[in-house]
C-alpha atoms as a PDB file:
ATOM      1  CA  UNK A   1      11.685  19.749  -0.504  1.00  0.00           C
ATOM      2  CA  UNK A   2      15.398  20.268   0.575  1.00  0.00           C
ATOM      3  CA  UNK A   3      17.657  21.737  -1.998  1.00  0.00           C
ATOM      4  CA  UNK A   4      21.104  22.565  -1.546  1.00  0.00           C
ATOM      5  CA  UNK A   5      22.341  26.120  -1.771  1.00  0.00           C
ATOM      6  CA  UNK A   6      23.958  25.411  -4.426  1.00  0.00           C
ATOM      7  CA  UNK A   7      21.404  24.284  -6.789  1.00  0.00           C
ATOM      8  CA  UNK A   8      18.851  26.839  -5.668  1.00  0.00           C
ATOM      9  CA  UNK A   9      21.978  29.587  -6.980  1.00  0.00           C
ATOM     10  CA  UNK A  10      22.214  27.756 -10.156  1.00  0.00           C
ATOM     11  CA  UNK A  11      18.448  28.109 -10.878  1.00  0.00           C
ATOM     12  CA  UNK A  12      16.570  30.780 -12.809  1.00  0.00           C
ATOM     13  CA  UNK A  13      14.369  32.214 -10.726  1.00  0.00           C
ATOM     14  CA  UNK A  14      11.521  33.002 -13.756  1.00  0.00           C
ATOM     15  CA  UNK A  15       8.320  31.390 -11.890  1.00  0.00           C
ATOM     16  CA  UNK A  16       6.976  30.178  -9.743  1.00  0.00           C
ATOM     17  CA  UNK A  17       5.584  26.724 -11.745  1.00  0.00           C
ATOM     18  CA  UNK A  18       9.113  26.953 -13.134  1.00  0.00           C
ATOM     19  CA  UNK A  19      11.073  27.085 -10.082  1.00  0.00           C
ATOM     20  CA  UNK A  20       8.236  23.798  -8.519  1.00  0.00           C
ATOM     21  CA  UNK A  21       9.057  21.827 -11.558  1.00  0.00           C
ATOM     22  CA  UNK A  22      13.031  21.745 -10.711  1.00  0.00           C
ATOM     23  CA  UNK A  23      12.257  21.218  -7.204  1.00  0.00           C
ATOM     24  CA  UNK A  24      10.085  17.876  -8.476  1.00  0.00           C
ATOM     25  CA  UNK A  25      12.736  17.207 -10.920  1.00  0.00           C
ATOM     26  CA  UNK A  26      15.674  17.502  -8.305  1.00  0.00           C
ATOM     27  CA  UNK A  27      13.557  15.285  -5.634  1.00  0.00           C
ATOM     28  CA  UNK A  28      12.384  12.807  -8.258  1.00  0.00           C
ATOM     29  CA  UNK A  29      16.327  12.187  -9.052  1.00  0.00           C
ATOM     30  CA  UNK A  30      17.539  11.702  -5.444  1.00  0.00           C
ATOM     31  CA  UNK A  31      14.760   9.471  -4.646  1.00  0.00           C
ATOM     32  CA  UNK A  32      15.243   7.435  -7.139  1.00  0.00           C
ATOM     33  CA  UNK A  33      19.230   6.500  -7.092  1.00  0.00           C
ATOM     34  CA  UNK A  34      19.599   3.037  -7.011  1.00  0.00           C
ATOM     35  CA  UNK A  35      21.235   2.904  -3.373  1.00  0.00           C
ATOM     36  CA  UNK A  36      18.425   4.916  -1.925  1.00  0.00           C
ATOM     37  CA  UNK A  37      15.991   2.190  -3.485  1.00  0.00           C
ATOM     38  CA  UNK A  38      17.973  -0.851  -2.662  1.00  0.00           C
ATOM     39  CA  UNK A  39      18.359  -0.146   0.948  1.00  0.00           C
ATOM     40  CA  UNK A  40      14.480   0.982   1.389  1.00  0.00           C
ATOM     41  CA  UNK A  41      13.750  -2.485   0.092  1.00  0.00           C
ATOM     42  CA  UNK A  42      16.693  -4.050   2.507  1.00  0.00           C
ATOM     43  CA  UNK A  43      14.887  -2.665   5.299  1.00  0.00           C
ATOM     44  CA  UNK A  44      11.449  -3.545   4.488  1.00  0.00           C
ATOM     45  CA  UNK A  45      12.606  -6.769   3.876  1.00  0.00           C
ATOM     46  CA  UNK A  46      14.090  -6.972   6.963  1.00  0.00           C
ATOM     47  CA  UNK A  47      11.287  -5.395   9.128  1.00  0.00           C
ATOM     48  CA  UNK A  48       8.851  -7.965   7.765  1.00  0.00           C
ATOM     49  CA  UNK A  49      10.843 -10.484   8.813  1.00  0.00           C
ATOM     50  CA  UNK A  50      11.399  -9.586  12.120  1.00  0.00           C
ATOM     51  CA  UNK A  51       7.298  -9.170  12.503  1.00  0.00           C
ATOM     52  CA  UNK A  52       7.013 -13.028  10.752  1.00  0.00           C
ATOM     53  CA  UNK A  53       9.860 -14.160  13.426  1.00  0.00           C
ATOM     54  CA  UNK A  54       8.096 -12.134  16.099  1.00  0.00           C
ATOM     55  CA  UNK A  55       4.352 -13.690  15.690  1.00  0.00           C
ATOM     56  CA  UNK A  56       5.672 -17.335  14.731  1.00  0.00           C
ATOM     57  CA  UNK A  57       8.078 -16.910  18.510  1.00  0.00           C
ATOM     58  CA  UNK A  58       4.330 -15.688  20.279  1.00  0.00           C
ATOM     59  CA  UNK A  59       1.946 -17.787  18.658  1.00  0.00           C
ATOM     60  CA  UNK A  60       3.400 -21.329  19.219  1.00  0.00           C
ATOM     61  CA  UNK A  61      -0.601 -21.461  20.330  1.00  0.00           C
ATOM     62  CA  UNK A  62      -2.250 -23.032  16.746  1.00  0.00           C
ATOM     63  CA  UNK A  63      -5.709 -21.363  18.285  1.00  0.00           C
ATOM     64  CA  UNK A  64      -4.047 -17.824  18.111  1.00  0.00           C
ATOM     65  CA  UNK A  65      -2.034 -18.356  14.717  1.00  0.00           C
ATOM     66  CA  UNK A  66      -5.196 -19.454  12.869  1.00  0.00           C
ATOM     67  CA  UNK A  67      -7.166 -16.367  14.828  1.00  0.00           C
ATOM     68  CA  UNK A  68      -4.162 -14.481  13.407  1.00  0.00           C
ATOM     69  CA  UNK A  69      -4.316 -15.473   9.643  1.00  0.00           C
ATOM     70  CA  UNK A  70      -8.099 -14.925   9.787  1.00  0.00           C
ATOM     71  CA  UNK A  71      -7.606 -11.230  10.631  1.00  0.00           C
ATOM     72  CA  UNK A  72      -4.860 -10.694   8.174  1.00  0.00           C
ATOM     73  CA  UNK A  73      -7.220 -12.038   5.640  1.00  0.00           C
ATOM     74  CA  UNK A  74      -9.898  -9.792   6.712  1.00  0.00           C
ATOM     75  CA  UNK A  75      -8.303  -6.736   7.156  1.00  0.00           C
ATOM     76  CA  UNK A  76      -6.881  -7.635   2.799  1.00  0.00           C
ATOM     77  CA  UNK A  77      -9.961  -8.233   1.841  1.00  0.00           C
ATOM     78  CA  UNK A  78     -11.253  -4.789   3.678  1.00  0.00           C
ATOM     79  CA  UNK A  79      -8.800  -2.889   2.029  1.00  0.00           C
ATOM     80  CA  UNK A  80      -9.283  -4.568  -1.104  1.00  0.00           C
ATOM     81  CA  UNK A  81     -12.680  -3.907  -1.224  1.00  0.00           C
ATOM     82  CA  UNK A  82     -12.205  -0.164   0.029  1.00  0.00           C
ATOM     83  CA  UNK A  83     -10.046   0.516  -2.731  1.00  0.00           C
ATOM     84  CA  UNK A  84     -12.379  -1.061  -5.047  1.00  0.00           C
ATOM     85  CA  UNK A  85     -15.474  -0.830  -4.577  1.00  0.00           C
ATOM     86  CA  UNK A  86     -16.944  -2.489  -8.096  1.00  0.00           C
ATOM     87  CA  UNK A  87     -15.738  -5.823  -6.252  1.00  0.00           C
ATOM     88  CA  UNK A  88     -18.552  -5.905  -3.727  1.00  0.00           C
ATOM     89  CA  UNK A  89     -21.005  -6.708  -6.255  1.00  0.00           C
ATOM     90  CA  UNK A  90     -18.971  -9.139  -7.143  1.00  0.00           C
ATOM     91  CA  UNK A  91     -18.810 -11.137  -4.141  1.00  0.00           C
ATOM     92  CA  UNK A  92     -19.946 -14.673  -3.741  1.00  0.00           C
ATOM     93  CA  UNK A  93     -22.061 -13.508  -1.095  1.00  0.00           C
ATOM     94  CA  UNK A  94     -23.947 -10.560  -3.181  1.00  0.00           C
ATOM     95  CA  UNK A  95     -23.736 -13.400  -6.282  1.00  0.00           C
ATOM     96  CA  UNK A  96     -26.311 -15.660  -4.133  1.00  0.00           C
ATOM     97  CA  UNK A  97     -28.385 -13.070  -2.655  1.00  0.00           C
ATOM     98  CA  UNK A  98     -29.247 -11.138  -6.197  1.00  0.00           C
ATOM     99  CA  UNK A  99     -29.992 -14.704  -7.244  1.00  0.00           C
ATOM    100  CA  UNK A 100     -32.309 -15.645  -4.443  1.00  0.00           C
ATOM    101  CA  UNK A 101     -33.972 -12.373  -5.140  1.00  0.00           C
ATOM    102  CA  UNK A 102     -34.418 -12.491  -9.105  1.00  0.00           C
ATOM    103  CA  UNK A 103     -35.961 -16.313  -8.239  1.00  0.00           C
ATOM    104  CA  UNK A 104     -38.433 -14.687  -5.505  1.00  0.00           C
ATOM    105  CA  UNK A 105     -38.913 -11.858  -8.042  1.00  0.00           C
ATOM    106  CA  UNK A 106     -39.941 -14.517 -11.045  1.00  0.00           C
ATOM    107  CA  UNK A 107     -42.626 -16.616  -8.882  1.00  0.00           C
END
């Protein structure tokens, strides 16, 4: 964490936790101006529409766009399932298998 010389005159120097909590305070402030936010967004914005532009200028190929989408999907749903992993039980595949088994289980 940067802080100008300024600021790091102006501040008691009691403690350590002290001092960390104006440091957090400081950073939490200039990270969340509204200019600094607004043009983060502007150029996430922008990158993911130059990747869109970019894939839908290679793929003119309906083969390699679908082969695309399929792998976008995939790698969601692995993340999705990485960050939670109650879900897995939860999937349609799981669903049919624990049923198959309970049936096998009551003959």
């Amino acid at each position: 964490v940067v802080i100008p010389a300024w600021v790091a005159e102006i501040l008691p120097t009691l403690d350590k936790q002290y001092n960390s909590t104006n440091c957090m305070i400081h950073m939490y402030h200039n990270h969340n101006l509204p200019a600094m936010r607004v043009f983060c967004w502007i150029m996430c914005e922008d990158h993911k529409h130059n990747v869109i532009n970019q894939l839908r200028e290679n793929c003119e190929n309906p083969m390699a766009q679908m082969a695309y989408r399929r792998a976008h999907i995939r790698w969601t749903l692995c993340l999705t399932l990485l960050n939670n992993p109650d879900l897995v039980k939860l999937r349609k595949k799981n669903m049919q298998i624990t049923a198959q088994e309970s049936e096998k289980r009551s003959l």
